[in-house]
C-alpha atoms as a PDB file:
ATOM      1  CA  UNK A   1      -7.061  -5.530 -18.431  1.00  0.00           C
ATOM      2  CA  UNK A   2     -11.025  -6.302 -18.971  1.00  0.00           C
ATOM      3  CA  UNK A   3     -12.906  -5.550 -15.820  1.00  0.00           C
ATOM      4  CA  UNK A   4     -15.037  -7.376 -14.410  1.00  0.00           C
ATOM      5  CA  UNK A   5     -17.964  -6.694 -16.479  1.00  0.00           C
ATOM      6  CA  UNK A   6     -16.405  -7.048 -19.769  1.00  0.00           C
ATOM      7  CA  UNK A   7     -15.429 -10.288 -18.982  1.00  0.00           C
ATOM      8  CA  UNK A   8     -18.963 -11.503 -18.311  1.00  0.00           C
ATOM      9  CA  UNK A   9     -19.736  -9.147 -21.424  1.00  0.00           C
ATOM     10  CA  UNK A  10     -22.992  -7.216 -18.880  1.00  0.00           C
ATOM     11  CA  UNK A  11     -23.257  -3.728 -18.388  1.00  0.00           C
ATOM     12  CA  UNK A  12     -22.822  -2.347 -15.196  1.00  0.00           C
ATOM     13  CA  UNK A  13     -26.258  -1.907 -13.759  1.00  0.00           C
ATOM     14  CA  UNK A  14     -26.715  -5.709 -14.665  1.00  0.00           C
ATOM     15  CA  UNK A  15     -28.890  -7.070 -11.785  1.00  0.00           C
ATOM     16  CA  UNK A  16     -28.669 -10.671 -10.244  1.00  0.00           C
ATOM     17  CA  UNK A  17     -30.143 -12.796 -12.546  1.00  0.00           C
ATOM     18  CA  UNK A  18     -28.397 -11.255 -15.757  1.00  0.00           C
ATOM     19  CA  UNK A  19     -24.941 -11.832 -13.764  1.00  0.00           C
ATOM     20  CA  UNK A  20     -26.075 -15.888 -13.724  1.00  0.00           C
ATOM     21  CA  UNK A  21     -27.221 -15.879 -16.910  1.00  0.00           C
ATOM     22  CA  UNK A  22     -23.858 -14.414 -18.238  1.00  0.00           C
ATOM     23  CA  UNK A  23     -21.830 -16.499 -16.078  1.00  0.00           C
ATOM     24  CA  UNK A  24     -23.596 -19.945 -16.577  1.00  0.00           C
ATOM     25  CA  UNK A  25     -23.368 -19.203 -20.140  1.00  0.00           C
ATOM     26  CA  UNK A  26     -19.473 -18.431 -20.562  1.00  0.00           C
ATOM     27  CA  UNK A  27     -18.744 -21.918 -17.885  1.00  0.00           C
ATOM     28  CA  UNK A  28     -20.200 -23.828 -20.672  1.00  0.00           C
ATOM     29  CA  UNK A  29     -17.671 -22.595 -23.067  1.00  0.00           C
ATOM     30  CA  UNK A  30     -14.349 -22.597 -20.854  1.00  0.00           C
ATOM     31  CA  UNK A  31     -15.341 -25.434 -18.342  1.00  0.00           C
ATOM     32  CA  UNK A  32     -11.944 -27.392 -18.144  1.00  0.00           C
ATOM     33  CA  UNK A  33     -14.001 -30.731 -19.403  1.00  0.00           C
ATOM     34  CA  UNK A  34     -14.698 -28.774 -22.177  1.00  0.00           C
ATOM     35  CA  UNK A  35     -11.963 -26.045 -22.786  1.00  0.00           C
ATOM     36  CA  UNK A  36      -7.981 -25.876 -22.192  1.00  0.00           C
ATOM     37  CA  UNK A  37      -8.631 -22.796 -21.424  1.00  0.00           C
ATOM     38  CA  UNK A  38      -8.366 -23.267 -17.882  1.00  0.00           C
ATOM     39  CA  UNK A  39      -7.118 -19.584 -16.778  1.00  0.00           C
ATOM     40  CA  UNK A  40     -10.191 -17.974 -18.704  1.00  0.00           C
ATOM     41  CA  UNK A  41     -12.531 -20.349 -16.774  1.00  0.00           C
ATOM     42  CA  UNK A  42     -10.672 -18.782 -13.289  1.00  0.00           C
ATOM     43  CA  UNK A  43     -11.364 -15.365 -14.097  1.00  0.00           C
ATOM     44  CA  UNK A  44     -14.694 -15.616 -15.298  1.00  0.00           C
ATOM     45  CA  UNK A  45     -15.583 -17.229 -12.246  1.00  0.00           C
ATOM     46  CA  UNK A  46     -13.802 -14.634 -10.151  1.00  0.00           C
ATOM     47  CA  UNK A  47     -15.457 -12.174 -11.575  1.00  0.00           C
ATOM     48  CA  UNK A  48     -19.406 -14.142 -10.826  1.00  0.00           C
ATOM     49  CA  UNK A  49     -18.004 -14.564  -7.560  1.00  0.00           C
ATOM     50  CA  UNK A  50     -17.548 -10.897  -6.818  1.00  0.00           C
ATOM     51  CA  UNK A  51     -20.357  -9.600  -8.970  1.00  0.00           C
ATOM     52  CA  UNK A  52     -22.863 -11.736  -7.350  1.00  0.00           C
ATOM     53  CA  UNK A  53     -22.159 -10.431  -3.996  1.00  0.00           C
ATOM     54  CA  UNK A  54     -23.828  -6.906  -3.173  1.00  0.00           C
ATOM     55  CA  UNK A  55     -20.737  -6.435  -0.465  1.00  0.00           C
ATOM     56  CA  UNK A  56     -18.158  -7.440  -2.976  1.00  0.00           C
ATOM     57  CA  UNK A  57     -19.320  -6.167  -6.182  1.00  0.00           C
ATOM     58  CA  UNK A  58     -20.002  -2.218  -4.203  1.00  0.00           C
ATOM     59  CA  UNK A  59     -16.422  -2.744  -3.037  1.00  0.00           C
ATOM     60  CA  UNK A  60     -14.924  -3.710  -6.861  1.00  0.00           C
ATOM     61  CA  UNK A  61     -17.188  -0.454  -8.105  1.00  0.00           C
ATOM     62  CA  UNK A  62     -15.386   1.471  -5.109  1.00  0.00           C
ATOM     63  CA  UNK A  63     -12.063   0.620  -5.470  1.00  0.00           C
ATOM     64  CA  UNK A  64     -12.317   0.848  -9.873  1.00  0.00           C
ATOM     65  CA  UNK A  65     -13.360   4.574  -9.172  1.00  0.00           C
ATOM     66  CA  UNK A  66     -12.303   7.283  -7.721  1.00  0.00           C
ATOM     67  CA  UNK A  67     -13.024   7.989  -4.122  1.00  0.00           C
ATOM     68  CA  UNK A  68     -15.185  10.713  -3.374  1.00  0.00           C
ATOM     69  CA  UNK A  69     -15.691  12.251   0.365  1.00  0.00           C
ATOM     70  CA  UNK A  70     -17.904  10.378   2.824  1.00  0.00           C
ATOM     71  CA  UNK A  71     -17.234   6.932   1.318  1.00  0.00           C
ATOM     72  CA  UNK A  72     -15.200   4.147   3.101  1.00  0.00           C
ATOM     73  CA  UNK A  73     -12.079   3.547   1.181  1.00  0.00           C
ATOM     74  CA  UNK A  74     -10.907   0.413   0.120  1.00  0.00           C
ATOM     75  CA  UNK A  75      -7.010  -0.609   1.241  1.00  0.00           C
ATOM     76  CA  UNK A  76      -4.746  -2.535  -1.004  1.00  0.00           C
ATOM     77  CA  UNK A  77      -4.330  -6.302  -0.144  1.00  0.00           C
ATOM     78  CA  UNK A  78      -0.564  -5.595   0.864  1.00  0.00           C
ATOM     79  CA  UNK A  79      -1.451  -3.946   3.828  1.00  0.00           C
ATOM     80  CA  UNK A  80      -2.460  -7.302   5.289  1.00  0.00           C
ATOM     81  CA  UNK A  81       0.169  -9.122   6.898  1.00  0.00           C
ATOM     82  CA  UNK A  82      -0.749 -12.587   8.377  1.00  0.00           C
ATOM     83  CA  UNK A  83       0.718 -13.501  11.746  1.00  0.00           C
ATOM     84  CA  UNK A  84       1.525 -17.119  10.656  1.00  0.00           C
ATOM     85  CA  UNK A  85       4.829 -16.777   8.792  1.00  0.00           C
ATOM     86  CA  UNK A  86       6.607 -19.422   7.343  1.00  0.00           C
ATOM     87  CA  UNK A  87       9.469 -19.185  10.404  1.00  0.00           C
ATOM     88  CA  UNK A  88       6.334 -20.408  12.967  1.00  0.00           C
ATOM     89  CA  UNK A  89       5.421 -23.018  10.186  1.00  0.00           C
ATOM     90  CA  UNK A  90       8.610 -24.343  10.915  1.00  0.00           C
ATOM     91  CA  UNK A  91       8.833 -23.997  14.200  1.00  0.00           C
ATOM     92  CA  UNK A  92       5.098 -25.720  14.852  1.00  0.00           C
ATOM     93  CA  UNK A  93       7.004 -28.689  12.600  1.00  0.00           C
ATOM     94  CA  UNK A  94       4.262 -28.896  10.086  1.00  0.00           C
ATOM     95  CA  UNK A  95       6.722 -29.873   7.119  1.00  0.00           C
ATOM     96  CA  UNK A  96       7.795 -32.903   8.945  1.00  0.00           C
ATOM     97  CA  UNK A  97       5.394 -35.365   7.793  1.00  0.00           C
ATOM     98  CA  UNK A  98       7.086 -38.137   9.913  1.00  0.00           C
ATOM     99  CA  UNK A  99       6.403 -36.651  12.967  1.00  0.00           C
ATOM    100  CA  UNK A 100       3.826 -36.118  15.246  1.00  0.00           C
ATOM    101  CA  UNK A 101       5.776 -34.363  18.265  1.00  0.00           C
ATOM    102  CA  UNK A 102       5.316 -30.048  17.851  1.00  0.00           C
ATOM    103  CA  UNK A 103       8.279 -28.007  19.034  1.00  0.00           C
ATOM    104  CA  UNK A 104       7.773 -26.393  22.155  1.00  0.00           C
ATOM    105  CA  UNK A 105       9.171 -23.123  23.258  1.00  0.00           C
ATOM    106  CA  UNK A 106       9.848 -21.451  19.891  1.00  0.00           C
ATOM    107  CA  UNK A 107       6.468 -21.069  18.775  1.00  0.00           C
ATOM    108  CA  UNK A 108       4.259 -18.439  20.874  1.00  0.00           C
ATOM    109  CA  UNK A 109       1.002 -17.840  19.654  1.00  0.00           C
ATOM    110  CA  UNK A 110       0.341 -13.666  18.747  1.00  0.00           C
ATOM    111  CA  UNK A 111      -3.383 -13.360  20.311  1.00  0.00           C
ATOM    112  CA  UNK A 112      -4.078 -12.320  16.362  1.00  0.00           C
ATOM    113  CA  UNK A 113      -4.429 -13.430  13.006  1.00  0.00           C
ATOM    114  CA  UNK A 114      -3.493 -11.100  10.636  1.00  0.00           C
ATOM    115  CA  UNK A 115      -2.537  -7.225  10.854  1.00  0.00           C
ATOM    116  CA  UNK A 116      -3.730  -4.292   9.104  1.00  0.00           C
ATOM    117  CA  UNK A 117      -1.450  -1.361   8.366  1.00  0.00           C
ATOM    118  CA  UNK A 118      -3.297   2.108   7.966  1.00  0.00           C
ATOM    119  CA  UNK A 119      -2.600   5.739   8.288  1.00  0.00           C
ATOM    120  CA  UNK A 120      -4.553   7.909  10.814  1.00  0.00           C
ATOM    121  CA  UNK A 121      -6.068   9.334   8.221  1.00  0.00           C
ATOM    122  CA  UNK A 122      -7.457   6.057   7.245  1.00  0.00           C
ATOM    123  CA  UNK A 123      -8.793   4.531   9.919  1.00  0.00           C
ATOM    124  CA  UNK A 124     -10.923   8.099  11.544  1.00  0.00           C
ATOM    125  CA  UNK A 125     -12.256   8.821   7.872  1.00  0.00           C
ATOM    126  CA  UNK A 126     -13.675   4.837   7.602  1.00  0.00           C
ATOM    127  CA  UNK A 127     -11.518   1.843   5.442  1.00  0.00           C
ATOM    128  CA  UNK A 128     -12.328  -1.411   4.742  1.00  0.00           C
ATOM    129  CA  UNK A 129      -9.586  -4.284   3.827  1.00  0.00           C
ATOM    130  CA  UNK A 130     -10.162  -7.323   1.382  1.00  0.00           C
ATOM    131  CA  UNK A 131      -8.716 -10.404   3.580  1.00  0.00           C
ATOM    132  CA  UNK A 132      -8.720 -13.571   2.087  1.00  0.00           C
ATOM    133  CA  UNK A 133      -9.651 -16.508   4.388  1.00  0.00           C
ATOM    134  CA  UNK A 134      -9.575 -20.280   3.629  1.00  0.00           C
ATOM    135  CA  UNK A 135     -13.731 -21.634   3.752  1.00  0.00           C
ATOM    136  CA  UNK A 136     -15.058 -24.550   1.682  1.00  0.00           C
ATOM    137  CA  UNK A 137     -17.799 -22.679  -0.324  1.00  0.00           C
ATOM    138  CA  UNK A 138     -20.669 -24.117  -2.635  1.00  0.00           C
ATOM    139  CA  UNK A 139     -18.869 -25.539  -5.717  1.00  0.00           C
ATOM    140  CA  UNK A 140     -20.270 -22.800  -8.804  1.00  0.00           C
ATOM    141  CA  UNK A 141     -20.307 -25.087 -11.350  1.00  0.00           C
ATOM    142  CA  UNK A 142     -22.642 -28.320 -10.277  1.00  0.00           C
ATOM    143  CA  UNK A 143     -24.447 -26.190  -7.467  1.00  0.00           C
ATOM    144  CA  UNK A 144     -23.640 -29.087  -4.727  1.00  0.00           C
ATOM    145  CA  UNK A 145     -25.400 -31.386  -6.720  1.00  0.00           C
ATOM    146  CA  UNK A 146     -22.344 -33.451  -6.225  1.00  0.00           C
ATOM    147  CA  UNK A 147     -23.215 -35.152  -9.104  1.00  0.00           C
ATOM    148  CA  UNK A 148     -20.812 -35.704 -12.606  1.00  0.00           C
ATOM    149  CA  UNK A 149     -18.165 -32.345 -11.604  1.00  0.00           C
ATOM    150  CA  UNK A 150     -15.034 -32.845 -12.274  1.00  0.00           C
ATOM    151  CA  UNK A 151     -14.014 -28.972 -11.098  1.00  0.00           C
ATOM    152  CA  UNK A 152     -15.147 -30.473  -7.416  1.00  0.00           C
ATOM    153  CA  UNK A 153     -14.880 -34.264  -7.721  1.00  0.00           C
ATOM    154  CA  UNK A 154     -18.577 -34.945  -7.027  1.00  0.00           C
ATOM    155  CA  UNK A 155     -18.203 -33.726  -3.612  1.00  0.00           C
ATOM    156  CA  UNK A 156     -20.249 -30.341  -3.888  1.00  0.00           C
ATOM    157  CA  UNK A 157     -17.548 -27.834  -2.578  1.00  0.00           C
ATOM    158  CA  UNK A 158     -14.366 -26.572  -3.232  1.00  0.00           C
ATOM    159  CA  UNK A 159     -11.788 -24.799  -0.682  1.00  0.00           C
ATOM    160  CA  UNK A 160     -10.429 -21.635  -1.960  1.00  0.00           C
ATOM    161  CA  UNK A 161      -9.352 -18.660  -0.381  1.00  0.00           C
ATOM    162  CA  UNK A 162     -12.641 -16.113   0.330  1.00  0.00           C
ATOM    163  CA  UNK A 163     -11.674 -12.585   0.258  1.00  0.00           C
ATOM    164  CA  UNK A 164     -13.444 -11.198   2.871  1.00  0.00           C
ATOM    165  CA  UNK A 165     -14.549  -7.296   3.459  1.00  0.00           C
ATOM    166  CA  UNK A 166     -13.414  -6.061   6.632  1.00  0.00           C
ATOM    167  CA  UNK A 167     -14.748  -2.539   8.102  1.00  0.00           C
ATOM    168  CA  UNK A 168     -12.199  -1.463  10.102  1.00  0.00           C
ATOM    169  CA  UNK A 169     -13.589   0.304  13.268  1.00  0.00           C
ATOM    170  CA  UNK A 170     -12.887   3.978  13.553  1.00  0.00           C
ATOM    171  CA  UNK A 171     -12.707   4.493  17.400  1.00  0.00           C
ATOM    172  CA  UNK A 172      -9.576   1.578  17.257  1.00  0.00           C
ATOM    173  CA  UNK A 173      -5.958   2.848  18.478  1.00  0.00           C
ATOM    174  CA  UNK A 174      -2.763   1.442  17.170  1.00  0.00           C
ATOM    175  CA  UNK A 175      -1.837  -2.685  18.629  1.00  0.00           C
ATOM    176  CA  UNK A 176      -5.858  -2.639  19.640  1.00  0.00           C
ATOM    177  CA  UNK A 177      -7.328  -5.702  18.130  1.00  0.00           C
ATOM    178  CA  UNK A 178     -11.236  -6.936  17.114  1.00  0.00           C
ATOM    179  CA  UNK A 179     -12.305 -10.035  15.595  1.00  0.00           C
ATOM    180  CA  UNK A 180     -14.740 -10.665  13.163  1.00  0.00           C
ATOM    181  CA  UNK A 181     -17.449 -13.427  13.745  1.00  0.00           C
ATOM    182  CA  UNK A 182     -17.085 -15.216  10.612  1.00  0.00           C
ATOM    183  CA  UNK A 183     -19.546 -18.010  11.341  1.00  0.00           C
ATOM    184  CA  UNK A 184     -22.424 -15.575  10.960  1.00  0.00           C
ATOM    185  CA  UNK A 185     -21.806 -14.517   7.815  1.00  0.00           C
ATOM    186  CA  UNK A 186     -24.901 -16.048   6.528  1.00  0.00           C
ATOM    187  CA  UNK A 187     -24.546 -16.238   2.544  1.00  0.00           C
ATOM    188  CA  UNK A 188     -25.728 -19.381   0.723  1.00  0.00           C
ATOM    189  CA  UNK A 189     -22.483 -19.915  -1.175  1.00  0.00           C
ATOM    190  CA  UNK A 190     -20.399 -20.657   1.853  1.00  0.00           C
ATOM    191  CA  UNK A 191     -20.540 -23.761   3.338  1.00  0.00           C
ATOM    192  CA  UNK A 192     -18.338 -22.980   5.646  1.00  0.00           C
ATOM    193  CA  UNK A 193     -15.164 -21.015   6.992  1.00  0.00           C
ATOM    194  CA  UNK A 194     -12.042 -22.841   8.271  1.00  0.00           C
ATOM    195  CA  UNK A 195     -12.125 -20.436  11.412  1.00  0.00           C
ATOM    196  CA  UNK A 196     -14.503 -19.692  13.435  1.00  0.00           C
ATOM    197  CA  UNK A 197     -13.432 -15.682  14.099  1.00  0.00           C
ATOM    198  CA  UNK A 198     -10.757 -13.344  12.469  1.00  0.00           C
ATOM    199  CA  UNK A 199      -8.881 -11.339  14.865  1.00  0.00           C
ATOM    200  CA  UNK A 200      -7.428  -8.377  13.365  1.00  0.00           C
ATOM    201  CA  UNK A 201      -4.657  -6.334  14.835  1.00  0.00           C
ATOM    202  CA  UNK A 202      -4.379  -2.497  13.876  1.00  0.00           C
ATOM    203  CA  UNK A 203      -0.897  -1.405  12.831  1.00  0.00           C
ATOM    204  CA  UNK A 204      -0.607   2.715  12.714  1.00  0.00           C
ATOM    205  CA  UNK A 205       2.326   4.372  10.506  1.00  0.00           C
ATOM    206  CA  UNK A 206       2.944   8.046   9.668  1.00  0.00           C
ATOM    207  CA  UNK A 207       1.900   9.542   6.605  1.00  0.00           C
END
């Protein structure tokens, strides 16, 4: 599998404006008006998206290397389980479109919104966890221009799940739980994040 740089076709110590260059070049070739290619256009634009970003592209470098003492490791996504399963979905009635009227009683809400599983080990010697939260971000293709884009229908933004880098505290204990302000996360590209904070619950197993 090409990383991240190879499919931009940049070197590694590329800075900022060779990422654009790369990435504004290869959109012109796979956009889907122009290319059938639609998968191609995805992962070029994943990779932009992560490459772009000094917090995301330091954790890509992290976790596509080896870790080395002192340095925060990087957890695998499947550690992340989110509290909203498709049981509550059902209880909370949201696939009964005819409806208005919630079931009460079944559905209590947890106090959290997703939980992170971690070793001791894990969480004294410093981890952060990719979690992917639903925002409406800047669409990367017309800019917010909002003007002749099909990949955003002219409206500027698309929603898409954000992966978001999570540092999960050291001093926590297992069932503690800390939210993240994610309104303040002040970066151009997002217009903004379906929620205003991410509570995170820490889940301790043995090793």
């Amino acid at each position: 599998m090409k990383s991240y740089y190879e499919l931009l076709n940049i070197d590694a110590d590329a800075d900022k404006r060779d990422i654009k260059r790369a990435f504004y070049k290869l959109a012109k070739q796979y956009h889907p008006d122009l290319s059938s290619k639609k998968g191609m256009f995805l992962k070029i634009l994943n990779a932009y998206e992560t490459l772009i970003d000094d917090n995301k592209r330091k954790l890509y470098n992290l976790k596509n290397t080896r870790i080395k003492p002192g340095i925060e490791r990087v957890l695998p996504k499947n550690r992340v389980s989110f509290a909203l399963s498709l049981q509550d979905l059902v209880d909370l009635r949201c696939f009964y479109r005819k409806t208005t009227v919630r079931r009460s009683g079944h559905f209590k809400p947890k106090g959290y919104d997703v939980s992170v599983y971690l070793t001791n080990s894990e969480l004294t010697d410093g981890s952060i966890v990719n979690i992917d939260i639903p925002a409406h971000v800047v669409c990367p293709v017309c800019g917010g221009n909002r003007v002749f884009c099909s990949l955003c229908s002219h409206k500027g933004q698309i929603l898409k799940a954000v992966p978001v880098p999570v540092t999960i505290p050291p001093d926590l204990e297992d069932g503690e739980i800390f939210s993240v302000p994610l309104r303040k996360l002040k970066q151009k590209k997002y217009a903004y994040f379906m929620v205003e904070d991410l509570y995170v619950k820490i889940k301790i197993f043995q090793e």
